[in-house]
Protein backbone atom coordinates (compact mmCIF):
# COMPACT_ATOMS: atom_id res chain seq x y z
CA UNK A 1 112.72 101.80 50.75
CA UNK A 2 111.86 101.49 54.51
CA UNK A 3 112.10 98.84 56.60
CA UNK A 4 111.08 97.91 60.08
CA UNK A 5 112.65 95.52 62.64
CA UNK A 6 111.07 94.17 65.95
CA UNK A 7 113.23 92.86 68.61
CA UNK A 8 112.44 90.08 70.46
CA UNK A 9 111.49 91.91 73.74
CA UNK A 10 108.84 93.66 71.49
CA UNK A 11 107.23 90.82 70.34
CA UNK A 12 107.31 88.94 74.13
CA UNK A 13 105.51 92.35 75.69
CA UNK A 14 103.04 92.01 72.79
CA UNK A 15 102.60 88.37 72.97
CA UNK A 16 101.89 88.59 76.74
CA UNK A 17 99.46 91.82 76.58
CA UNK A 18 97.60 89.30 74.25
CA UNK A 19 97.50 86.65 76.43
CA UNK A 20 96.13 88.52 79.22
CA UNK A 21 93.36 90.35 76.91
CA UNK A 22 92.72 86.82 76.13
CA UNK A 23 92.50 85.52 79.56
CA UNK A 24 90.17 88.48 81.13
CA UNK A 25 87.73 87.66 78.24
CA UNK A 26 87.52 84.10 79.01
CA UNK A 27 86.98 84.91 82.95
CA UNK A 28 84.32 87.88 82.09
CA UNK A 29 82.56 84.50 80.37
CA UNK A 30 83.05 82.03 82.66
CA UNK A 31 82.30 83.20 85.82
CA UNK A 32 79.18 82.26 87.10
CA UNK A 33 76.65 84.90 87.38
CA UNK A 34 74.24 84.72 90.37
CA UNK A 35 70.80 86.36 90.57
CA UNK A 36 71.06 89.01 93.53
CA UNK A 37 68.12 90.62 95.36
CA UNK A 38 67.44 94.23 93.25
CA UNK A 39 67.47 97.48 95.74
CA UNK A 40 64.16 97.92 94.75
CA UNK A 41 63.29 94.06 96.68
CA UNK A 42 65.61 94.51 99.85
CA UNK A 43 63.75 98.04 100.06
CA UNK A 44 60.12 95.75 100.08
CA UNK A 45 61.97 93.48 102.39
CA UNK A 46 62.82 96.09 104.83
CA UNK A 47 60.04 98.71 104.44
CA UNK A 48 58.79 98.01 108.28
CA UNK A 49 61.98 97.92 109.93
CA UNK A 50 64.39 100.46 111.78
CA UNK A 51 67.65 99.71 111.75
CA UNK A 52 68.70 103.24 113.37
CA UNK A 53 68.13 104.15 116.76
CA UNK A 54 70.29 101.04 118.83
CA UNK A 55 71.55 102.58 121.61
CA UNK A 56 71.79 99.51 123.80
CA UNK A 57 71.20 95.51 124.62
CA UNK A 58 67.29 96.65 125.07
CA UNK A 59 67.24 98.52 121.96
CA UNK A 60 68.25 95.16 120.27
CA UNK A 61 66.06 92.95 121.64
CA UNK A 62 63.21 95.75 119.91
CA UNK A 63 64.65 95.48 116.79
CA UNK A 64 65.31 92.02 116.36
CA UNK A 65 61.81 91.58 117.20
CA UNK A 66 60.45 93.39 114.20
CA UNK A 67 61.42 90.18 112.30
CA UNK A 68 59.46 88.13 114.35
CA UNK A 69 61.92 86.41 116.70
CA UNK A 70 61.55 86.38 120.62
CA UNK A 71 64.91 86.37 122.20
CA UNK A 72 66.43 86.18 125.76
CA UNK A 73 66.36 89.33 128.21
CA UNK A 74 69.87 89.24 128.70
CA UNK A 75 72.80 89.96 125.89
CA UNK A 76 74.43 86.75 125.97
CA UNK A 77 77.78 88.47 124.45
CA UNK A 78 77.92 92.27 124.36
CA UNK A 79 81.20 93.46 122.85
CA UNK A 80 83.44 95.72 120.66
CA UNK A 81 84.97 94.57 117.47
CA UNK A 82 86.72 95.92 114.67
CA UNK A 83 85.54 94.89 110.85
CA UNK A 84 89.36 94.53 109.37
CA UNK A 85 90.31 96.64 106.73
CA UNK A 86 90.79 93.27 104.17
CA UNK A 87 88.28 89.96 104.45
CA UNK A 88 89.15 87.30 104.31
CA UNK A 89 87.10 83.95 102.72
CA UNK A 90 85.16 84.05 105.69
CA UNK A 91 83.96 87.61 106.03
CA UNK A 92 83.78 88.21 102.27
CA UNK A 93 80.99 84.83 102.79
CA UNK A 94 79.46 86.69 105.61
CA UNK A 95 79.19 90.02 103.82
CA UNK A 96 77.28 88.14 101.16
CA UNK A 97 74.44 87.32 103.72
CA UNK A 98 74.39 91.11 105.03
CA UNK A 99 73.93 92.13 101.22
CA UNK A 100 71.01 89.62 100.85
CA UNK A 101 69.12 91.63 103.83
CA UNK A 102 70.54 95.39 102.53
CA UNK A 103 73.41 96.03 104.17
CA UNK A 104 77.17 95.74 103.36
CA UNK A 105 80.19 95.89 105.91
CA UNK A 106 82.57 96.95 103.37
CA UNK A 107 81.51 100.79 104.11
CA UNK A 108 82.69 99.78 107.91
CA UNK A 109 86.48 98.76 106.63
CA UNK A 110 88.71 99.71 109.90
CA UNK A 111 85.97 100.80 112.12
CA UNK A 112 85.15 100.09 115.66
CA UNK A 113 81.20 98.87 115.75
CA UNK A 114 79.34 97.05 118.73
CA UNK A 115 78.10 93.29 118.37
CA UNK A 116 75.24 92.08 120.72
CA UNK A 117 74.51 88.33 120.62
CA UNK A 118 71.32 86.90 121.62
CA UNK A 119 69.64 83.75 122.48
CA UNK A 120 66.53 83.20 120.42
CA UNK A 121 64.18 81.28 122.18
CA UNK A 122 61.52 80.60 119.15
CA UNK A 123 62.75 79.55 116.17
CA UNK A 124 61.16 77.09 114.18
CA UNK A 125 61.21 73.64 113.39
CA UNK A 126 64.95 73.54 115.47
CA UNK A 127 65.47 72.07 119.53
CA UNK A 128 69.01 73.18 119.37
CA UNK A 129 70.50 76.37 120.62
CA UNK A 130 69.94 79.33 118.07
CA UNK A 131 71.89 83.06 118.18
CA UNK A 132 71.15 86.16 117.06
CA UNK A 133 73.82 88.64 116.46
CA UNK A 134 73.71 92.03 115.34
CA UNK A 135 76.36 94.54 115.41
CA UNK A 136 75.97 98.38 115.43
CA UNK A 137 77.84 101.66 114.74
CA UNK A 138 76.97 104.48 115.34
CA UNK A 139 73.29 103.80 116.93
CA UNK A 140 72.57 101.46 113.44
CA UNK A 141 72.39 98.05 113.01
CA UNK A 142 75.36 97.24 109.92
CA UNK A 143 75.16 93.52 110.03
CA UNK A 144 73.17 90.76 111.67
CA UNK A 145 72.67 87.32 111.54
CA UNK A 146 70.78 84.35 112.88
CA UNK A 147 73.07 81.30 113.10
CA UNK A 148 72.80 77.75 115.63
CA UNK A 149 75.33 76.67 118.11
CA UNK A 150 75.21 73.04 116.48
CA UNK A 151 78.73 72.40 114.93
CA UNK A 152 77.04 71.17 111.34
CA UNK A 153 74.70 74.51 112.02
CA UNK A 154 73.39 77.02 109.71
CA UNK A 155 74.25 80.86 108.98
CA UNK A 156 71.19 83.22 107.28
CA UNK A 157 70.10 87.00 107.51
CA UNK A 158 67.92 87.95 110.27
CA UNK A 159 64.58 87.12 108.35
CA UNK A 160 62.33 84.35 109.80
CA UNK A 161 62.82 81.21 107.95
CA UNK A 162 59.61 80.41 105.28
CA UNK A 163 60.94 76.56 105.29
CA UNK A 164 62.84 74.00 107.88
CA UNK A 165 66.53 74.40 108.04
């Protein structure tokens, strides 16, 4: 005859390895799914423009002008910054819009990059004051956005807007 005992530790660990199985199952369903730009559409997006070559304030007043917008001789803000090593809510939100245009700033974790901001004098459909900012490492542009001064303002990539904000 045989016989088998389980102690009550044995049946806890099992009981809460089942409970967690259960629980990644249920999250893997109910977390919302949202349809992201394919590489093969930011690539279409992007086909004219250079994001390599930024050596200076001048340099980004070129490239942000591939997109269409007309900014400011002048730099308004030139300065360095350092993308932390963990985001926070914010960033992790921001990183979102850089992935919508192609790039990511996760790659940059802990490095030392270059943002130029930029007063865009023709965007449309808007009388307040608009910004463009772009930061760069190593002579390449690694994030950018275009974003209003206006406290109930908008955030979006660098792409001219198709409709009013």
């Amino acid at each position: 005859m045989f016989i088998y005992s389980l102690r009550a530790s044995t049946l806890k660990f099992f009981g809460i390895v089942g409970v967690a199985i259960v629980t990644l199952v249920a999250l893997v369903f109910l977390i919302p799914t949202y349809s992201k730009a394919t590489t093969k559409e930011i690539a279409t997006m992007n086909e004219n423009i250079s994001f390599d070559n930024i050596k200076n304030a001048t340099d980004g007043i070129k490239f942000l002008s591939q997109y269409g917008w007309e900014i400011e001789e002048m730099p308004i803000e030139e300065c360095e910054i350092t993308i932390p090593k963990e985001f926070d809510k914010v960033l992790t939100t921001y990183n979102e819009i850089q992935k919508q245009q192609g790039l990511d700033l996760t790659k940059y974790q802990k490095k030392t990059a270059k943002r130029y901001t930029y007063k865009v004098t023709n965007y449309p459909n808007y009388e307040g004051t608009v910004y463009a900012n772009i930061i760069i490492y190593r002579d390449k542009v690694i994030a950018g956005d275009i974003c209003s001064a206006d406290s109930r303002g908008f955030i979006h990539t660098l792409s001219m807007p198709e409709n009013n904000e």
